[in-house]
PDB file of N, CA and C in Angstrom:
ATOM      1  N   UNK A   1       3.539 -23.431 -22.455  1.00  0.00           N
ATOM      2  CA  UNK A   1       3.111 -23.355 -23.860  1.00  0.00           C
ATOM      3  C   UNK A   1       2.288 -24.588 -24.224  1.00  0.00           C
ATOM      4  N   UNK A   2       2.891 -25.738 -23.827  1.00  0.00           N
ATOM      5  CA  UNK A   2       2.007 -27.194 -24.387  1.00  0.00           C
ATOM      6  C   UNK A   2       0.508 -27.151 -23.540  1.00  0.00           C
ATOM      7  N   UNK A   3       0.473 -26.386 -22.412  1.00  0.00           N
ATOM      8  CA  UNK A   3      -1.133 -26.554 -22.100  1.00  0.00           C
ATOM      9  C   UNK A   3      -1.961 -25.501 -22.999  1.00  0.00           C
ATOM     10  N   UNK A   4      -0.887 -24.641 -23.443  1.00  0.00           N
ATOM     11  CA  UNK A   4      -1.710 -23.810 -23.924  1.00  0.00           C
ATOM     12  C   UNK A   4      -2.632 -24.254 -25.109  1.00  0.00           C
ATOM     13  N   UNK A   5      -2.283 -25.411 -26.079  1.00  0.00           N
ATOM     14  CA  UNK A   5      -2.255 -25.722 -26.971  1.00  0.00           C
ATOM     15  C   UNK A   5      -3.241 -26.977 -27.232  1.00  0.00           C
ATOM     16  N   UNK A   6      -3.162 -27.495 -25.986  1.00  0.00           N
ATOM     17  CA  UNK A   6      -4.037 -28.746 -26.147  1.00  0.00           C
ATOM     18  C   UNK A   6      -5.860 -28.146 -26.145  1.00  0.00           C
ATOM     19  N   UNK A   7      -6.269 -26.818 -25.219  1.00  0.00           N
ATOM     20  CA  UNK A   7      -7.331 -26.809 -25.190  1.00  0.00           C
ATOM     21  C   UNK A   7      -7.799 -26.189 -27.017  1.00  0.00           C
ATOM     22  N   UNK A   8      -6.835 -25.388 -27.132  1.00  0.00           N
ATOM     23  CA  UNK A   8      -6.984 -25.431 -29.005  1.00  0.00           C
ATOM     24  C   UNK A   8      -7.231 -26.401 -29.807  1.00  0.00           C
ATOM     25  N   UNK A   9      -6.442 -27.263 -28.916  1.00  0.00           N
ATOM     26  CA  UNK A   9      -6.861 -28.532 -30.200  1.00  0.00           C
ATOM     27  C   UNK A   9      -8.730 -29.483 -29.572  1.00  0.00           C
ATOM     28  N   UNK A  10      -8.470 -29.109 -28.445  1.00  0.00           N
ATOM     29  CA  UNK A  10      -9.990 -29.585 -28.037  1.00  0.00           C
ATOM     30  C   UNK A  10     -11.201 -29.192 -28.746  1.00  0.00           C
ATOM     31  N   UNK A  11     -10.892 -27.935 -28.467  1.00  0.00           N
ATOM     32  CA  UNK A  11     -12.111 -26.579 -29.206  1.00  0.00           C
ATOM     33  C   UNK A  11     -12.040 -27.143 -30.532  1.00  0.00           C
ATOM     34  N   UNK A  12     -10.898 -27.197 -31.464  1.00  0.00           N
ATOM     35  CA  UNK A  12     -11.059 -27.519 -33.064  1.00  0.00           C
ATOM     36  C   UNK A  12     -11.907 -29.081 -33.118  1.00  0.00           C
ATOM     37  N   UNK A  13     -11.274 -29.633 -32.102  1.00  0.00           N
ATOM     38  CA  UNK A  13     -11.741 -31.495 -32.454  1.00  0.00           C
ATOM     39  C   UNK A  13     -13.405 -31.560 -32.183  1.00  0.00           C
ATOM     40  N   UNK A  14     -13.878 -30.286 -30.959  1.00  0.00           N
ATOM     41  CA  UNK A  14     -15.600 -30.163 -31.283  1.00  0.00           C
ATOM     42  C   UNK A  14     -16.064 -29.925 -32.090  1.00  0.00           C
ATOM     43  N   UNK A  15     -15.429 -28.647 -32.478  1.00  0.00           N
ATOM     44  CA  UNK A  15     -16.020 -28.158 -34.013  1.00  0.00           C
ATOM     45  C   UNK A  15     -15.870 -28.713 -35.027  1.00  0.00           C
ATOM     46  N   UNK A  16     -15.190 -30.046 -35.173  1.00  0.00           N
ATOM     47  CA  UNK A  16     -15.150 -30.561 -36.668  1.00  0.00           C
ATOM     48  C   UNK A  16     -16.204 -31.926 -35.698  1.00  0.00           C
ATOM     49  N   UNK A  17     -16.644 -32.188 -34.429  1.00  0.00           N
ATOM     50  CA  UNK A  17     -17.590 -33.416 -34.537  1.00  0.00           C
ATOM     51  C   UNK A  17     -18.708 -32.373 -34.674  1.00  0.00           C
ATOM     52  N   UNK A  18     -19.044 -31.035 -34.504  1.00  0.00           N
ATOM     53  CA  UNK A  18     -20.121 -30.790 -34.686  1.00  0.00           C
ATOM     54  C   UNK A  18     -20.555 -30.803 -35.694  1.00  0.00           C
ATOM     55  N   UNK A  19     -19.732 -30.065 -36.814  1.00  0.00           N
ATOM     56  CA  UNK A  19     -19.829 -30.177 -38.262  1.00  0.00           C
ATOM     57  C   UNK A  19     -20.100 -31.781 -38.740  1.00  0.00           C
ATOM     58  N   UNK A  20     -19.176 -32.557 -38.530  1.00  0.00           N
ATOM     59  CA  UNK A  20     -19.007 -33.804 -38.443  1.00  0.00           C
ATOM     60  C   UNK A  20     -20.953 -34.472 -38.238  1.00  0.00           C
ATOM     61  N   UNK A  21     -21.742 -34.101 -37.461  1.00  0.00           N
ATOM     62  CA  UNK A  21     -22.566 -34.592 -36.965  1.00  0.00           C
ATOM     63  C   UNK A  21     -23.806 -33.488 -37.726  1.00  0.00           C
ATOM     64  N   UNK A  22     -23.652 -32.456 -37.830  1.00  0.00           N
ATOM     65  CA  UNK A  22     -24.348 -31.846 -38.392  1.00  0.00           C
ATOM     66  C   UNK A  22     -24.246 -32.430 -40.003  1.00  0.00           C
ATOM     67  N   UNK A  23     -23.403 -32.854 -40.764  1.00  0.00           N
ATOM     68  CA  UNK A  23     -23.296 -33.455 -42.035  1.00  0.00           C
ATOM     69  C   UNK A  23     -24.155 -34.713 -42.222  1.00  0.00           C
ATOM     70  N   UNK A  24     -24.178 -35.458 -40.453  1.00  0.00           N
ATOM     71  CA  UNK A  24     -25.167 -36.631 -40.739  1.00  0.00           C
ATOM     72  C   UNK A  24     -26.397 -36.421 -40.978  1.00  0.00           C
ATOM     73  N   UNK A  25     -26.478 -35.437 -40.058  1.00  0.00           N
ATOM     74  CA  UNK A  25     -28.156 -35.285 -40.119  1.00  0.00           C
ATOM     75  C   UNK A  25     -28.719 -34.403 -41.863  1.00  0.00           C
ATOM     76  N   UNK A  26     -27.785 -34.370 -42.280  1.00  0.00           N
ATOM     77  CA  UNK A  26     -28.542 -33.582 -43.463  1.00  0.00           C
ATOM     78  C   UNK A  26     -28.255 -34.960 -44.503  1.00  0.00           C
ATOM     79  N   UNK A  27     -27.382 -36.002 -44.118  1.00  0.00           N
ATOM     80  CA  UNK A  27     -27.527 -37.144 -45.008  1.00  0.00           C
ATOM     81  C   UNK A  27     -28.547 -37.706 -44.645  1.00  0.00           C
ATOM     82  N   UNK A  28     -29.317 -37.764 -43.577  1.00  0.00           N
ATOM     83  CA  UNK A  28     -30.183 -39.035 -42.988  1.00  0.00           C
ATOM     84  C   UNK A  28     -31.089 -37.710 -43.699  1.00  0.00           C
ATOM     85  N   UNK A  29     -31.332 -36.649 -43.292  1.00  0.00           N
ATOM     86  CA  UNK A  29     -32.577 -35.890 -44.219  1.00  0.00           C
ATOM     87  C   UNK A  29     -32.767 -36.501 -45.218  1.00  0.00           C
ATOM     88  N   UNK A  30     -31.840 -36.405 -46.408  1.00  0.00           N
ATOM     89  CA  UNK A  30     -31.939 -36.728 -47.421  1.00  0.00           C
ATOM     90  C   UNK A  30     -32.182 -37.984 -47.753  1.00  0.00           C
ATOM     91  N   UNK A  31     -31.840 -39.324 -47.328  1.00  0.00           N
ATOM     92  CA  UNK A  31     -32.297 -40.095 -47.183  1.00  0.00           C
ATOM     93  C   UNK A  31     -33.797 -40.852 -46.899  1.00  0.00           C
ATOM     94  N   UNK A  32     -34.126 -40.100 -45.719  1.00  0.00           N
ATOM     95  CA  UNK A  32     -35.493 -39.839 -45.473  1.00  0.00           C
ATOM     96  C   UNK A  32     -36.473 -39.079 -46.499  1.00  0.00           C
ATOM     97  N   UNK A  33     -35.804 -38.092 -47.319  1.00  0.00           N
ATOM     98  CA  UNK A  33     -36.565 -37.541 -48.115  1.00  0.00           C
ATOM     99  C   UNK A  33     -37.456 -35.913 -47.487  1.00  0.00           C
ATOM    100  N   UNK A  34     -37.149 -35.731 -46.194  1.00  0.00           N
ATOM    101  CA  UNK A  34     -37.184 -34.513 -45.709  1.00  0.00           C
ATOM    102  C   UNK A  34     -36.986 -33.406 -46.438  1.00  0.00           C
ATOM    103  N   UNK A  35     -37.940 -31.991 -46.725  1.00  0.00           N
ATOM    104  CA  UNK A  35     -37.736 -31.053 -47.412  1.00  0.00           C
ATOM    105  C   UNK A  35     -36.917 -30.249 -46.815  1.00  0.00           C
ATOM    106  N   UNK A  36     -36.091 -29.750 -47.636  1.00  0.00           N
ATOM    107  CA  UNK A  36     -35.157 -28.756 -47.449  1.00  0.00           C
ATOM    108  C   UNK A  36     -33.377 -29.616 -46.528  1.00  0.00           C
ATOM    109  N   UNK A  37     -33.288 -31.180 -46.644  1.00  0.00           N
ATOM    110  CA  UNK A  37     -32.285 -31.540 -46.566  1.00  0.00           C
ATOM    111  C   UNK A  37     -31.668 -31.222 -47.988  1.00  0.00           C
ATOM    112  N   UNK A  38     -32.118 -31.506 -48.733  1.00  0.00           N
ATOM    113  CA  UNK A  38     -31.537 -31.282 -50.160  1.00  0.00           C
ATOM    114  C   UNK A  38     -30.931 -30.122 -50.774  1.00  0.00           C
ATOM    115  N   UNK A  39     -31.400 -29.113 -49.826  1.00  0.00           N
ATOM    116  CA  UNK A  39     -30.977 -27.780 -50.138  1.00  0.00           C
ATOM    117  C   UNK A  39     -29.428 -27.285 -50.207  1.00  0.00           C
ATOM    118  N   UNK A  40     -29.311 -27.955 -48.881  1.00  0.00           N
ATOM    119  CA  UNK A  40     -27.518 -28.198 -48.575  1.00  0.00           C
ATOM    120  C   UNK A  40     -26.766 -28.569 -49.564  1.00  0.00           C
ATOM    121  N   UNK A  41     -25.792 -28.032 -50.373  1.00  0.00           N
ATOM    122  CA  UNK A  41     -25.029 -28.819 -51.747  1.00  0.00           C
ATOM    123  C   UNK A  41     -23.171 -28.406 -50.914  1.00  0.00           C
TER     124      UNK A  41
END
C-alpha cells in the first residue's frame, strides 16, 4: 500500500510545480508588460 501512495504524491507535487511555475511566468508577463499576461485574473 505505502508504494502505492508515494508515486501519488509525486504526480500531485509536479502538478502543483507546474502550476507553481506556470503562475511565474504570467507574473514576470505582467511585469514585463506582455499582452495578454494580464488576462489571467
Amino acid at each position: 500500500m505505502r508504494n502505492a501512495i508515494f508515486p501519488a504524491i509525486r504526480h500531485r507535487y509536479a502538478a502543483v510545480t507546474q502550476c507553481g511555475f506556470a503562475l511565474i511566468e504570467i507574473m514576470v508577463a505582467v511585469l514585463v508588460g506582455m499582452p495578454g499576461g494580464i488576462d489571467c485574473s
